[in-house]
N, C-alpha and C. Protein backbone atom coordinates (compact mmCIF):
# COMPACT_ATOMS: atom_id res chain seq x y z
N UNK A 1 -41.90 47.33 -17.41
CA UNK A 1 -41.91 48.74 -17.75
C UNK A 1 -40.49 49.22 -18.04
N UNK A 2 -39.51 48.81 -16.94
CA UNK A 2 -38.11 49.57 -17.30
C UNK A 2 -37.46 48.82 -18.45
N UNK A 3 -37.80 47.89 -19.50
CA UNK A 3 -37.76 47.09 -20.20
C UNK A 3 -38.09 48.14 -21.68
N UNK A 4 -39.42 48.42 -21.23
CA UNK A 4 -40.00 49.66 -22.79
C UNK A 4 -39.06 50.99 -22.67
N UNK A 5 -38.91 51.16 -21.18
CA UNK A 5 -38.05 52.72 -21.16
C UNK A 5 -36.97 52.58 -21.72
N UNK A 6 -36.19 51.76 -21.49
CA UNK A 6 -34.86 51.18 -21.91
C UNK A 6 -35.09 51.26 -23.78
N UNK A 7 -35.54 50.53 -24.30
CA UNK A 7 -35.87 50.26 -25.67
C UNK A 7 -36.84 51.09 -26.52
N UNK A 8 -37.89 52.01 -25.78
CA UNK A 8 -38.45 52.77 -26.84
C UNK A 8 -38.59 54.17 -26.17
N UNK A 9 -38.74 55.03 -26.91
CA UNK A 9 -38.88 56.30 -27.14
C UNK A 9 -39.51 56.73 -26.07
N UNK A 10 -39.18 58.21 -25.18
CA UNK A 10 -40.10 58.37 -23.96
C UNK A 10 -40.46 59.76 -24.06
N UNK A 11 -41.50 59.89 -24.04
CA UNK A 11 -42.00 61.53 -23.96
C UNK A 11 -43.18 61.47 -23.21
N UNK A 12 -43.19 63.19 -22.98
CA UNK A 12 -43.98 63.17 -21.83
C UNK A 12 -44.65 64.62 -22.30
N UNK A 13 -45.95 64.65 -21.98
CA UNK A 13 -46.72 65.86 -22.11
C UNK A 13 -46.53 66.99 -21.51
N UNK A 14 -46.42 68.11 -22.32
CA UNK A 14 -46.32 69.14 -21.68
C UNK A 14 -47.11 69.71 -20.57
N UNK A 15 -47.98 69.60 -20.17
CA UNK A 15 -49.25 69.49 -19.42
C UNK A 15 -48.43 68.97 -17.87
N UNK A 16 -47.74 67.82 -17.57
CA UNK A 16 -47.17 67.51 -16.90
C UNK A 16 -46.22 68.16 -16.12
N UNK A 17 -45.40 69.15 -17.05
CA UNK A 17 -44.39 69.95 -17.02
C UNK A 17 -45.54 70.97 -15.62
N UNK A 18 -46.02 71.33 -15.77
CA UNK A 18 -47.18 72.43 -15.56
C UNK A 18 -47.79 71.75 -14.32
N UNK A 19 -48.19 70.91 -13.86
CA UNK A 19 -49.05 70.26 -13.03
C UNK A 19 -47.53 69.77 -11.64
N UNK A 20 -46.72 69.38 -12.44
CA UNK A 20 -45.66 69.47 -11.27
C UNK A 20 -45.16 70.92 -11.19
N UNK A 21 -45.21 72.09 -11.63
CA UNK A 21 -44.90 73.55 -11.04
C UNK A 21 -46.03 73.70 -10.47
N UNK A 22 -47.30 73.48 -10.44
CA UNK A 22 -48.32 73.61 -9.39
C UNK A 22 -47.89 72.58 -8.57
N UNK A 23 -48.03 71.77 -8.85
CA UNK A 23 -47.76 71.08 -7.36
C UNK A 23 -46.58 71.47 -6.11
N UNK A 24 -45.59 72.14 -6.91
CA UNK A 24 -44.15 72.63 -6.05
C UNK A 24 -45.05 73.81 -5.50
N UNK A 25 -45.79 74.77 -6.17
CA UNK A 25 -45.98 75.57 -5.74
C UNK A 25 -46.84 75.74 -4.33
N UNK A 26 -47.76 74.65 -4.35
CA UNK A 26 -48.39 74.49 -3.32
C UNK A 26 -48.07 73.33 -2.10
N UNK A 27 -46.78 73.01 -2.44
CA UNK A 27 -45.86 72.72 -1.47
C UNK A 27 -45.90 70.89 -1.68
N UNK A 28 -46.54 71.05 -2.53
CA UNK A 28 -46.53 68.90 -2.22
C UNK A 28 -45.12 68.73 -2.89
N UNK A 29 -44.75 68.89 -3.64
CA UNK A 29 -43.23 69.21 -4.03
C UNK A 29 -42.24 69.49 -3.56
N UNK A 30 -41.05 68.95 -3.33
CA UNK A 30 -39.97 70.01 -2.90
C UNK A 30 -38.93 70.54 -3.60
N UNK A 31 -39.47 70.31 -4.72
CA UNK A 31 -38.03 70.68 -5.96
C UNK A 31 -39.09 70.89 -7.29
N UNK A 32 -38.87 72.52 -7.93
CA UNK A 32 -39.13 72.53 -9.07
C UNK A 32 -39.20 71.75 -10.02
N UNK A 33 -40.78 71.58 -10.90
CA UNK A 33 -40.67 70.65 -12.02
C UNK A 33 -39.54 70.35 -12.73
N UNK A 34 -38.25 71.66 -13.34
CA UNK A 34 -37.45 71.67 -14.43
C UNK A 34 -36.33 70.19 -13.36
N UNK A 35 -36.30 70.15 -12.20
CA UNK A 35 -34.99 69.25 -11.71
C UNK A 35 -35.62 67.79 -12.32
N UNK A 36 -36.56 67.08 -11.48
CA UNK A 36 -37.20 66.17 -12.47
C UNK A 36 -37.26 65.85 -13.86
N UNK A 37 -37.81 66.68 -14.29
CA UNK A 37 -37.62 66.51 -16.19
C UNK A 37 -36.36 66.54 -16.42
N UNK A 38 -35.70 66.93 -16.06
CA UNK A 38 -34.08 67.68 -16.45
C UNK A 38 -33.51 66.42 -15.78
N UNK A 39 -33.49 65.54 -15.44
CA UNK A 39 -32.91 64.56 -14.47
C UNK A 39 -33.28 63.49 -15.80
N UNK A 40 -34.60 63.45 -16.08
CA UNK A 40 -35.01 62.51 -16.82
C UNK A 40 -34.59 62.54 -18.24
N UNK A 41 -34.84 63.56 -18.81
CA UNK A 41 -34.16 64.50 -20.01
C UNK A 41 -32.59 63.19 -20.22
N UNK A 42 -32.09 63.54 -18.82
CA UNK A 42 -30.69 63.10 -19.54
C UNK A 42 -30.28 61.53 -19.14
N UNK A 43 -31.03 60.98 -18.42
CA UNK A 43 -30.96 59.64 -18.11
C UNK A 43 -31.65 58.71 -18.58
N UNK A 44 -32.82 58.77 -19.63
CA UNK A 44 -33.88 58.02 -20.35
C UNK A 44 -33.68 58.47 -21.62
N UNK A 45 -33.11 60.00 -21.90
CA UNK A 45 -33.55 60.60 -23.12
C UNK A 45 -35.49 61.29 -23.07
N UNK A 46 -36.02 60.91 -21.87
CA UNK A 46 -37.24 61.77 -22.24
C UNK A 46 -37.24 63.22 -22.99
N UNK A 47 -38.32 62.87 -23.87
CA UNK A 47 -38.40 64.09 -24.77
C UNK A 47 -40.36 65.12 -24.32
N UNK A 48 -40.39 65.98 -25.17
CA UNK A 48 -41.69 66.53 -24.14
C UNK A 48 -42.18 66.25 -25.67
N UNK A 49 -43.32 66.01 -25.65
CA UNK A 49 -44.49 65.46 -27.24
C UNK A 49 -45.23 66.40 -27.65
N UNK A 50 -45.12 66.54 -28.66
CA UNK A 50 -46.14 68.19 -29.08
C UNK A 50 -47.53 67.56 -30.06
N UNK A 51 -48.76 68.43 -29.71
CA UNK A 51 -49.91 68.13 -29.85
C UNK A 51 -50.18 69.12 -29.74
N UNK A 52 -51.73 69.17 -30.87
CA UNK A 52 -52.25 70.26 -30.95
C UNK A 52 -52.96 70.61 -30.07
N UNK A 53 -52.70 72.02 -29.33
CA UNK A 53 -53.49 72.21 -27.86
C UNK A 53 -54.98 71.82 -28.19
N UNK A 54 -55.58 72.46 -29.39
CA UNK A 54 -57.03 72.74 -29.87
C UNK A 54 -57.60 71.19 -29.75
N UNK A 55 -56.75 69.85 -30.16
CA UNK A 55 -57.08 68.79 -30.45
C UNK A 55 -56.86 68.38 -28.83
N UNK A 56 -56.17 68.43 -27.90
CA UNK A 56 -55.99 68.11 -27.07
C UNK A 56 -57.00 68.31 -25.79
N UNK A 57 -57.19 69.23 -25.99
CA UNK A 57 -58.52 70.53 -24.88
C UNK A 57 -59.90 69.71 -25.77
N UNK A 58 -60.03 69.39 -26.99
CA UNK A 58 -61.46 68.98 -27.41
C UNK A 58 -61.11 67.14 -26.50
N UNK A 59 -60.27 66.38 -26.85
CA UNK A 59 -60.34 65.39 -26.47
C UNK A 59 -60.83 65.17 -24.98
N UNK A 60 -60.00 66.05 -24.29
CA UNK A 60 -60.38 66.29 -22.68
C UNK A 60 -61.85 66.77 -22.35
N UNK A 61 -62.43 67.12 -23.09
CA UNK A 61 -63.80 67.50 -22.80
C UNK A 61 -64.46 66.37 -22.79
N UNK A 62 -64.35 65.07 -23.42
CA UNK A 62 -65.40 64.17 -23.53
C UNK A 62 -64.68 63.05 -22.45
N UNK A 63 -63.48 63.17 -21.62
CA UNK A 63 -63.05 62.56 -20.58
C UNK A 63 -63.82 62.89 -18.99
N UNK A 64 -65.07 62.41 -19.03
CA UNK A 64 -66.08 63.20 -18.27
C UNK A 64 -65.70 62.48 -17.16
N UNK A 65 -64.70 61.76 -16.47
CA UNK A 65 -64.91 60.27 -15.41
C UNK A 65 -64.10 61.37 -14.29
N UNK A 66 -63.22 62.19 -14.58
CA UNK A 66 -62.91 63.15 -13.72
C UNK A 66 -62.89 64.18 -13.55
N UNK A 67 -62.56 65.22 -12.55
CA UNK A 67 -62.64 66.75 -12.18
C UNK A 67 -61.27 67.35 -12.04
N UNK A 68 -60.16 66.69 -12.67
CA UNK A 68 -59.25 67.03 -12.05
C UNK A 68 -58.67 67.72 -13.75
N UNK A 69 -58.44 69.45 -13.73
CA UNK A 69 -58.25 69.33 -15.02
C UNK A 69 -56.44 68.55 -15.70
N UNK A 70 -55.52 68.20 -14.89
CA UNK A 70 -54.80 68.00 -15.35
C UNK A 70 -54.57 66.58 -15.71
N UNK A 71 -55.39 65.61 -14.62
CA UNK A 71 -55.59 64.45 -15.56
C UNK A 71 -56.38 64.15 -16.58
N UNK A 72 -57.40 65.21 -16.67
CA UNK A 72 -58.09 65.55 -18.17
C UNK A 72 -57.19 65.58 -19.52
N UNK A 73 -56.37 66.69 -19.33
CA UNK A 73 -55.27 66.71 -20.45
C UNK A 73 -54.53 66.22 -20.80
N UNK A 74 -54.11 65.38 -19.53
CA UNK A 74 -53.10 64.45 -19.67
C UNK A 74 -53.13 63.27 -20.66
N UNK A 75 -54.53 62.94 -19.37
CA UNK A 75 -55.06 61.81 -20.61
C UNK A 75 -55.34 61.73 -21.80
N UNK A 76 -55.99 63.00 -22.07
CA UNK A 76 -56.23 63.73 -23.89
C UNK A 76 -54.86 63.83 -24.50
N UNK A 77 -54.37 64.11 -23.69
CA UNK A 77 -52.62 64.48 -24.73
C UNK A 77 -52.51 62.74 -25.52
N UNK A 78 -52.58 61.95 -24.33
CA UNK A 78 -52.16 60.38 -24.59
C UNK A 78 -52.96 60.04 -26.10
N UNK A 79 -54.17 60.37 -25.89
CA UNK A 79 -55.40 59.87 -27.06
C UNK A 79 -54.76 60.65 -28.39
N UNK A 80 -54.93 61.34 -28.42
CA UNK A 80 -54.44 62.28 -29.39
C UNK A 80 -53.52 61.83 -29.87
N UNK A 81 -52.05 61.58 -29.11
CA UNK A 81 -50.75 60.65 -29.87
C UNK A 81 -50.75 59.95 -29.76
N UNK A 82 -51.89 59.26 -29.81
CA UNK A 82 -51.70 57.65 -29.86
C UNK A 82 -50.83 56.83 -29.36
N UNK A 83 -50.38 57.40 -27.74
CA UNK A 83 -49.48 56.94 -27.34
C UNK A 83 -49.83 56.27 -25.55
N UNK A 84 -49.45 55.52 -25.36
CA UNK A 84 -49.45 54.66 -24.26
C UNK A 84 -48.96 56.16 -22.89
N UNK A 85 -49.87 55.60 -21.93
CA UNK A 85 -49.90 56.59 -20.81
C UNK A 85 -49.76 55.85 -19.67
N UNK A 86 -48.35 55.65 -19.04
CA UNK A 86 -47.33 55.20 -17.91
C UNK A 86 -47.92 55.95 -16.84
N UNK A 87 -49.04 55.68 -16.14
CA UNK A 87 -49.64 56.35 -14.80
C UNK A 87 -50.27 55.07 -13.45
N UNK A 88 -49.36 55.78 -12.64
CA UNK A 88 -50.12 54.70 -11.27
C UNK A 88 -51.02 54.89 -10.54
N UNK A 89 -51.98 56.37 -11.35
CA UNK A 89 -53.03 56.92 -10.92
C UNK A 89 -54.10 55.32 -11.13
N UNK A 90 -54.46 55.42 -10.10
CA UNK A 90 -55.82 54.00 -10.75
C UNK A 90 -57.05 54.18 -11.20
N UNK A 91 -57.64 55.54 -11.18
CA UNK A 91 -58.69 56.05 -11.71
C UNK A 91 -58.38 56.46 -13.38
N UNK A 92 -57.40 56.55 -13.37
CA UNK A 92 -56.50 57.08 -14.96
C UNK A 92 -56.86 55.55 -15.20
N UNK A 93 -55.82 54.54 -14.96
CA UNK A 93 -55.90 53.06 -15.44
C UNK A 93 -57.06 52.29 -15.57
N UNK A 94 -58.48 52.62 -14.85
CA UNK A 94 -59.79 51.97 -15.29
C UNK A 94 -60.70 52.72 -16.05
N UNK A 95 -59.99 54.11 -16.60
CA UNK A 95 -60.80 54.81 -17.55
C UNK A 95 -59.84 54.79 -18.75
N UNK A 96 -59.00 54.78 -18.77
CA UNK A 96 -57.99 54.91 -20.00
C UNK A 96 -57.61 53.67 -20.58
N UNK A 97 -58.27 53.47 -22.00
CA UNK A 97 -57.97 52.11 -22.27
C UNK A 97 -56.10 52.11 -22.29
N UNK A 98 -55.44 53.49 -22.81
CA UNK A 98 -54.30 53.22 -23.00
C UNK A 98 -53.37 53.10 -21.76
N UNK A 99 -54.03 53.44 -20.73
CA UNK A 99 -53.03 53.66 -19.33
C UNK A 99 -52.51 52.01 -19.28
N UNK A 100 -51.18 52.95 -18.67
CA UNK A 100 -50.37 51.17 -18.41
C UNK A 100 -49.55 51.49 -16.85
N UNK A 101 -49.79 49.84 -16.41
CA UNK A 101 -48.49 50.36 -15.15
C UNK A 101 -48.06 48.83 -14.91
N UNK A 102 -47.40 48.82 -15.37
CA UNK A 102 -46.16 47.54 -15.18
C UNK A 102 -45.02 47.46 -14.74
């Protein structure tokens, strides 16, 4: 994995951004989303990936395997950009053909 970070392009869904300010907020957090991203921002180059919400929210609707809406979107964001989804969630990784964790 730190092999692809190193060598290709890293972005991350906005959706994410959002799901770690809930999470600070309800205390599983101890540091605002922006320190994280902003940490990452400048040490990987992570960038945040833009997608069409409309395309993104339809994709997540037919991701029926969970209840959780932010791994809904998450995962929809991934489908949508056709892009590989870096999660050590394991319910993400046996429903998502694209989930990876290496």
């Amino acid at each position: 994995m730190r092999a692809r970070i190193e060598t290709e392009s890293v972005s991350v869904s906005p959706i994410v951004g959002l799901e770690l300010t809930y999470l600070f907020e309800v205390g599983k957090l101890t540091e605002p989303a922006s320190a994280p991203l902003a940490f990452l921002r400048r040490t990987i180059g992570l960038q945040v990936a833009d997608a069409s919400l409309a395309e993104v929210t339809r994709a997540a609707a037919d991701l029926t395997w969970t209840r959780n809406p932010f791994d809904r979107l998450i995962a929809a964001h991934s489908i949508v950009a056709g892009a590989p989804l870096v999660t050590a969630d394991r319910a993400l990784r046996e429903n998502l053909p694209n989930a990876i964790w290496d």
